[in-house]
N, C-alpha and C. Protein backbone atom coordinates (compact mmCIF):
# COMPACT_ATOMS: atom_id res chain seq x y z
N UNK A 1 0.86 -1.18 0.00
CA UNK A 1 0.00 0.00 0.00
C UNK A 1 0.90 1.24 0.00
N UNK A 2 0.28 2.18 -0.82
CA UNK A 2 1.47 3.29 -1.21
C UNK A 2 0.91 4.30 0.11
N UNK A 3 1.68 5.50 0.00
CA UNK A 3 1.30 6.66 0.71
C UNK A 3 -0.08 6.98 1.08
N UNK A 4 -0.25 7.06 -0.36
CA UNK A 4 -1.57 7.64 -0.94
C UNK A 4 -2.59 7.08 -1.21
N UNK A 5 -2.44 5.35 -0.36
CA UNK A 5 -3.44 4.56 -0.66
C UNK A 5 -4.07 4.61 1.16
N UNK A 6 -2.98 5.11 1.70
CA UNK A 6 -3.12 4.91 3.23
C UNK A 6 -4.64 4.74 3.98
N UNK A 7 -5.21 4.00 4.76
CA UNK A 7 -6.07 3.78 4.93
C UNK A 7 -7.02 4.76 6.31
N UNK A 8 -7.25 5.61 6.05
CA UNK A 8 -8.04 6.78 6.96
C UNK A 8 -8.97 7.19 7.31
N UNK A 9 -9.88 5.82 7.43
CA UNK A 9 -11.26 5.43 7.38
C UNK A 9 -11.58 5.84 9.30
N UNK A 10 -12.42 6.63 9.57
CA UNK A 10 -13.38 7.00 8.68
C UNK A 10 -13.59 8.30 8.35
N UNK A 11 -12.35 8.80 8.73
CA UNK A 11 -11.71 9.94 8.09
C UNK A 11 -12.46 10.53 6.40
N UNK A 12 -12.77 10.48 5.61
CA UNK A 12 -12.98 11.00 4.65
C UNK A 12 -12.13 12.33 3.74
N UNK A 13 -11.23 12.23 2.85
CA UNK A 13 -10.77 12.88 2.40
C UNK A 13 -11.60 13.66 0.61
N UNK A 14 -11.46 14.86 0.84
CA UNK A 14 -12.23 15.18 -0.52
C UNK A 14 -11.08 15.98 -1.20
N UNK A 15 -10.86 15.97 -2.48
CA UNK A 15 -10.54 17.02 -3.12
C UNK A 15 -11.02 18.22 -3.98
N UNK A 16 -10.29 19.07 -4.18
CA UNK A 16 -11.17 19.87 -4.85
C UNK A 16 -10.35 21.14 -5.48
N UNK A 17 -10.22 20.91 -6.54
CA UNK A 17 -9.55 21.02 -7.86
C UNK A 17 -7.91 20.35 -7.19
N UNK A 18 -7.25 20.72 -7.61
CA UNK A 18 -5.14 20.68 -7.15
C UNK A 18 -4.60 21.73 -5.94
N UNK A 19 -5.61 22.71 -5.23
CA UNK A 19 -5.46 23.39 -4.46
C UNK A 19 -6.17 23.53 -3.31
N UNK A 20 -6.93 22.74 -3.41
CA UNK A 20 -8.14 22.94 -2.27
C UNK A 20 -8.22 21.24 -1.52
N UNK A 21 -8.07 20.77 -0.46
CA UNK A 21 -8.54 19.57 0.03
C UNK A 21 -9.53 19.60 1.39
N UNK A 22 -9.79 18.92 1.56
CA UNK A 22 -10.87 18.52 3.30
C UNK A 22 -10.30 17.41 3.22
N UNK A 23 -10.69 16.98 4.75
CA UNK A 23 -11.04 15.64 5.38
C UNK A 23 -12.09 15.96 6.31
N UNK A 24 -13.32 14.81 6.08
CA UNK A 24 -14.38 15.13 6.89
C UNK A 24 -14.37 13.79 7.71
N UNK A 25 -15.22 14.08 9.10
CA UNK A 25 -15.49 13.08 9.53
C UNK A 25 -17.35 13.26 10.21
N UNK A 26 -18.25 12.44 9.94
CA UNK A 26 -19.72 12.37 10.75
C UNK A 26 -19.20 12.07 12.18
N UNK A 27 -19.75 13.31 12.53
CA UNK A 27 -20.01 13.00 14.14
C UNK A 27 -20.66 11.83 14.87
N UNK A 28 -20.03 11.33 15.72
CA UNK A 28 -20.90 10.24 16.55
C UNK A 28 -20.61 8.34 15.58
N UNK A 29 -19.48 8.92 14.69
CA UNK A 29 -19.34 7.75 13.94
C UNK A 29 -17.65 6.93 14.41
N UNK A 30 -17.72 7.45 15.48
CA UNK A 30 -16.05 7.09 15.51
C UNK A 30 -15.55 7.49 17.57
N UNK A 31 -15.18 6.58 18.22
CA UNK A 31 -14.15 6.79 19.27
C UNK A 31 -15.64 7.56 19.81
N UNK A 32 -17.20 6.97 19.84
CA UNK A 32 -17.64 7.39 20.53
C UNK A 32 -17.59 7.40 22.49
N UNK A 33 -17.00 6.74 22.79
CA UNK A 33 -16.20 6.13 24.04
C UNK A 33 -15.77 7.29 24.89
N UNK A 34 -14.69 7.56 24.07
CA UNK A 34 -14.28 9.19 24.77
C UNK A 34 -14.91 10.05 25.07
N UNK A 35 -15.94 10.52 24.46
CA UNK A 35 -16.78 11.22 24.87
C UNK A 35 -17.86 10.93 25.29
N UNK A 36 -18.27 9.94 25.33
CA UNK A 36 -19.39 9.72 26.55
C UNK A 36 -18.25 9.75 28.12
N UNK A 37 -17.16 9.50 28.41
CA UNK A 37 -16.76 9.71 29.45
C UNK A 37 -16.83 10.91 30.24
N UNK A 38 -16.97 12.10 28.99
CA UNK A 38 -16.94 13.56 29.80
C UNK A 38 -18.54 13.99 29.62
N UNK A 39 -19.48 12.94 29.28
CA UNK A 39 -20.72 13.44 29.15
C UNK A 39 -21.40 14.64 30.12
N UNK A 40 -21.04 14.36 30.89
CA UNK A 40 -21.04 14.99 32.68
C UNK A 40 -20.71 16.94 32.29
N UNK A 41 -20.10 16.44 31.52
CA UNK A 41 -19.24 18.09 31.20
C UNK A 41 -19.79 18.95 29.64
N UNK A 42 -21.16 18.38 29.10
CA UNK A 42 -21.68 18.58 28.00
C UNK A 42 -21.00 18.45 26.63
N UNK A 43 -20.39 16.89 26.82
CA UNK A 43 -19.87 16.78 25.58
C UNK A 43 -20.08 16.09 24.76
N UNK A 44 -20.33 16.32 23.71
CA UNK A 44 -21.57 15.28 22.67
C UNK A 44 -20.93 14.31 21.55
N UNK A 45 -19.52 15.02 21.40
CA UNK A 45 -18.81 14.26 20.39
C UNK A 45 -19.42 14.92 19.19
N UNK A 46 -19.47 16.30 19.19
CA UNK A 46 -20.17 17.15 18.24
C UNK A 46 -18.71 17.35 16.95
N UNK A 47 -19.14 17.81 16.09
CA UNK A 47 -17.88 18.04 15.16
C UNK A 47 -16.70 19.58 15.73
N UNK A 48 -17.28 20.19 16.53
CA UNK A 48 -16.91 21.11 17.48
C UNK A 48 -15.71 20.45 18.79
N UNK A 49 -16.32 19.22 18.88
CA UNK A 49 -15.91 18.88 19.99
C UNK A 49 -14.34 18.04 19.19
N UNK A 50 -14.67 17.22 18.34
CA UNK A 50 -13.48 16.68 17.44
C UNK A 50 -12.71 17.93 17.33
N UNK A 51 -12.54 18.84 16.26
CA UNK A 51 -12.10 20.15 16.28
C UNK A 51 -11.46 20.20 17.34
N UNK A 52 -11.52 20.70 18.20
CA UNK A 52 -10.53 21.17 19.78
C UNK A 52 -9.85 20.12 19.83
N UNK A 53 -10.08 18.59 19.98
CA UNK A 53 -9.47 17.55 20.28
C UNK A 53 -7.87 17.78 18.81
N UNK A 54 -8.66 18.03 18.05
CA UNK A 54 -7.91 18.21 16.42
C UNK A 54 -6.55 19.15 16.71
N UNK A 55 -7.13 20.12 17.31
CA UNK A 55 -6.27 21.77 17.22
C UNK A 55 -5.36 21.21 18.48
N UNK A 56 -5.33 20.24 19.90
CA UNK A 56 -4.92 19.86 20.41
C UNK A 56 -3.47 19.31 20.18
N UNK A 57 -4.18 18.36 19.26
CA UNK A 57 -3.21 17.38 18.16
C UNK A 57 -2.42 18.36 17.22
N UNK A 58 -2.68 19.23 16.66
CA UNK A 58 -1.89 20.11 16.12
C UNK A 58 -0.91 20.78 16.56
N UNK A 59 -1.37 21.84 17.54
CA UNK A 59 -0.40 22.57 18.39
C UNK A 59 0.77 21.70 19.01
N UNK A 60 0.38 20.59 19.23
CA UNK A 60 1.61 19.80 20.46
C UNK A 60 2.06 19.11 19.06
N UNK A 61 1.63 18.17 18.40
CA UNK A 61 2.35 17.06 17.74
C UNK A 61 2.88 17.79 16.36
N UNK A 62 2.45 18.54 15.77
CA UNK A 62 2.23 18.71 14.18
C UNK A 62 2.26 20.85 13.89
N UNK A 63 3.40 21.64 15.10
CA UNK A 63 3.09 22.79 14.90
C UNK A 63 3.51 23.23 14.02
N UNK A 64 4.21 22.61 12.97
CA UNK A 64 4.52 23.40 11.96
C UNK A 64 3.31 23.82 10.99
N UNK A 65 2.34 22.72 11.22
CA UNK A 65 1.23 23.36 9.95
C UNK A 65 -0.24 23.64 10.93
N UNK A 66 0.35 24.67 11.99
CA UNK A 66 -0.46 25.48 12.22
C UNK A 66 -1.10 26.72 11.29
N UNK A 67 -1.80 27.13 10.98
CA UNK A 67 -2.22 27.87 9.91
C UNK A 67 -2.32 27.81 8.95
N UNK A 68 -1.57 26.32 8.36
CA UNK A 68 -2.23 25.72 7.00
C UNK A 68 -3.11 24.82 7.15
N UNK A 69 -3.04 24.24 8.47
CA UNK A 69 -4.45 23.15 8.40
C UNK A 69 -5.51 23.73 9.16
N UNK A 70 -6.71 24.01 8.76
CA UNK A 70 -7.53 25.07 9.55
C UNK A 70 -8.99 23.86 9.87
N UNK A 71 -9.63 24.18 10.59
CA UNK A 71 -10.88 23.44 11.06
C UNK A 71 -12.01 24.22 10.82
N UNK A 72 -13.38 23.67 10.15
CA UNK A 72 -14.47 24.98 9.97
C UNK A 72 -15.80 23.64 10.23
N UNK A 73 -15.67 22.80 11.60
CA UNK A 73 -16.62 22.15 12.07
C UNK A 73 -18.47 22.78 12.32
N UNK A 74 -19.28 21.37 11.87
CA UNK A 74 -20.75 21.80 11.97
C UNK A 74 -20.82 20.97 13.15
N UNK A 75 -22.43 20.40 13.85
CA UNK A 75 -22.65 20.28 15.21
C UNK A 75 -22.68 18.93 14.57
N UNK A 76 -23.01 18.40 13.51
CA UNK A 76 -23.33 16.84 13.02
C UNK A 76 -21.40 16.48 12.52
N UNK A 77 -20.25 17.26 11.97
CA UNK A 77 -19.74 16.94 11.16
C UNK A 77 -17.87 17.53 11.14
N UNK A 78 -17.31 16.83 12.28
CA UNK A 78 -15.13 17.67 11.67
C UNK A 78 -15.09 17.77 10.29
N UNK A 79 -14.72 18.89 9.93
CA UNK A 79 -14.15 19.26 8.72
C UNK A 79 -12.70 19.97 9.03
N UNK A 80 -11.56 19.41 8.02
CA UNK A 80 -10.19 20.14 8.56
C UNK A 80 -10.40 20.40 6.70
N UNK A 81 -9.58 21.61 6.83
CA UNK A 81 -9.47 22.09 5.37
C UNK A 81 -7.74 22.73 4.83
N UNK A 82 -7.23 22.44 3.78
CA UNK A 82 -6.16 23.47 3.81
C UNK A 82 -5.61 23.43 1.86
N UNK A 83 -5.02 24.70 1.89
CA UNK A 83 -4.82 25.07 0.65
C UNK A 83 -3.73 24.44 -0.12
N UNK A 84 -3.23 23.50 1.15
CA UNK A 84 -2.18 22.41 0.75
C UNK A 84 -2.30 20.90 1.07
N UNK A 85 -2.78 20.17 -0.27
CA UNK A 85 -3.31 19.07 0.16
C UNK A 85 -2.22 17.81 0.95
N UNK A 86 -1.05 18.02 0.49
CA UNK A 86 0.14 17.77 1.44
C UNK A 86 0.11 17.62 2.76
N UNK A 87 0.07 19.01 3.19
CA UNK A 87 0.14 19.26 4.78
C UNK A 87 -0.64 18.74 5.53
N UNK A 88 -2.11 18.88 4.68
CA UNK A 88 -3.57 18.09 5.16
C UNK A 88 -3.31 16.67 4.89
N UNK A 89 -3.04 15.79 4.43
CA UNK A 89 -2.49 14.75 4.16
C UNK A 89 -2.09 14.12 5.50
N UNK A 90 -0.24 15.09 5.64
CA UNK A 90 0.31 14.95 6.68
C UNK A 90 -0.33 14.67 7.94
N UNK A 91 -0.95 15.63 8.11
CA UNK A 91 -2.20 16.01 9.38
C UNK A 91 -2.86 14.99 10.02
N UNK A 92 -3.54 14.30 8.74
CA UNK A 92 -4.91 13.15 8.60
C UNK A 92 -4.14 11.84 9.08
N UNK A 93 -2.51 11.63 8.31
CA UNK A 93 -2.42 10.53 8.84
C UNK A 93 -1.72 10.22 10.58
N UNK A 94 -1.38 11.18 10.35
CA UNK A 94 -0.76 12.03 11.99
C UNK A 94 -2.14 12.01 12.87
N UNK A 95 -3.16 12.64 12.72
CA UNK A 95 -4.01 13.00 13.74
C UNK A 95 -4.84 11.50 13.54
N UNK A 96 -5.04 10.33 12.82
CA UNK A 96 -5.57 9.17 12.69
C UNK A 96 -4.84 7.99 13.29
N UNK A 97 -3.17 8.67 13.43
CA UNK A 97 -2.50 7.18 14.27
C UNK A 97 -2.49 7.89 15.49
N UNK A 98 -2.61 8.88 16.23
CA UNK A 98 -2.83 9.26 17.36
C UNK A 98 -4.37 8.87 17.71
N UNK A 99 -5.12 8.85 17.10
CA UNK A 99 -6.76 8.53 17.61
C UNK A 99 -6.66 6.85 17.51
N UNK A 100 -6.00 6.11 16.91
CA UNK A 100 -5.38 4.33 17.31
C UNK A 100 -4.45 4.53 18.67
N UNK A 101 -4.15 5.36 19.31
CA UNK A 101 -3.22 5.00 20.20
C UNK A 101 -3.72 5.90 21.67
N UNK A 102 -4.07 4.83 22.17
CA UNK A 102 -4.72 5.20 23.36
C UNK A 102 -4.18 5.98 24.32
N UNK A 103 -3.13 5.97 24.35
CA UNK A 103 -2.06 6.33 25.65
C UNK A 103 -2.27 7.98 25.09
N UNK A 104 -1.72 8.14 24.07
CA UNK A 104 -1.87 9.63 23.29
C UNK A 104 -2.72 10.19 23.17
N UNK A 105 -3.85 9.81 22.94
CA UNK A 105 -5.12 10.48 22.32
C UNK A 105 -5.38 10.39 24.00
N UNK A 106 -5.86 9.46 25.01
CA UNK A 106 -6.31 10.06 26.42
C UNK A 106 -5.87 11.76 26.82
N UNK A 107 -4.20 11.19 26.80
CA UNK A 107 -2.96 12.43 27.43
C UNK A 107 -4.10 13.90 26.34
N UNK A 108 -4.01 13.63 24.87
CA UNK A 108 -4.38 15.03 24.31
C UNK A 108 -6.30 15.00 24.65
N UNK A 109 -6.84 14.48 24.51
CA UNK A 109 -8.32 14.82 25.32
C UNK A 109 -9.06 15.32 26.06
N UNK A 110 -7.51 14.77 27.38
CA UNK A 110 -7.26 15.59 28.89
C UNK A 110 -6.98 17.02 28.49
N UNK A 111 -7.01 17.65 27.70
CA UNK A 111 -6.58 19.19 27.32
C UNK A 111 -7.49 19.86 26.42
N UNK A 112 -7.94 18.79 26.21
CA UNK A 112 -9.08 19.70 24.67
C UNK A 112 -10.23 20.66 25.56
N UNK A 113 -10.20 21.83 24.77
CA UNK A 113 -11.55 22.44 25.45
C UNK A 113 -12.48 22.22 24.98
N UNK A 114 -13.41 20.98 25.52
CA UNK A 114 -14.74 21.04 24.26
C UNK A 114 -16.17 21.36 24.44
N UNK A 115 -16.69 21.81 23.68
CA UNK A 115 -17.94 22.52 23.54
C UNK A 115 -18.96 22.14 24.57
């Protein structure tokens, strides 16, 4: 399996033309677990709530493409977007082996501010 075949389910990647990419994900379709733990604290596992968990994962693991990978989440739906489908790339498979690895994704969770 090449790079670019990488498997990032259920991640969703779109393109759009050679300059424009997303990766989306449906809320409530993935690592619903985690967030029923902070239910207590109004957290729904909203696409808002992914987002923070996201920007988490960014700032600490991945700061170089702060400001190229941007987040523009709905209440059903994460959307990460960037003008470099590369970096977003980078991002997706970075922020997808951290959400497989429990030890990591707890540690960044414990920090997310979420909605």
């Amino acid at each position: 399996m090449t790079e670019n075949q990488r498997n990032t389910e259920p991640f969703t990647r779109v393109t759009h033309g050679e300059i424009q990419a997303s990766v989306i994900l449906e809320a409530g379709s993935y690592k619903n677990e985690w967030f029923e733990r902070r239910a207590e604290e109004g957290v729904t596992g909203s696409g808002s709530d992914w987002a923070s968990l996201a920007d988490v994962f960014l700032q600490e693991k991945m700061p170089h493409l702060d400001g190229i990978v941007k987040f523009d989440p709905e209440s059903s739906m994460f959307a990460a977007y960037s003008g470099d489908p590369e970096s977003l790339r980078l991002f997706i498979y970075g922020f997808k082996d951290a959400c497989e690895d429990d030890v990591l994704i707890r540690s960044l969770f414990s920090r997310a501010i979420l909605d």
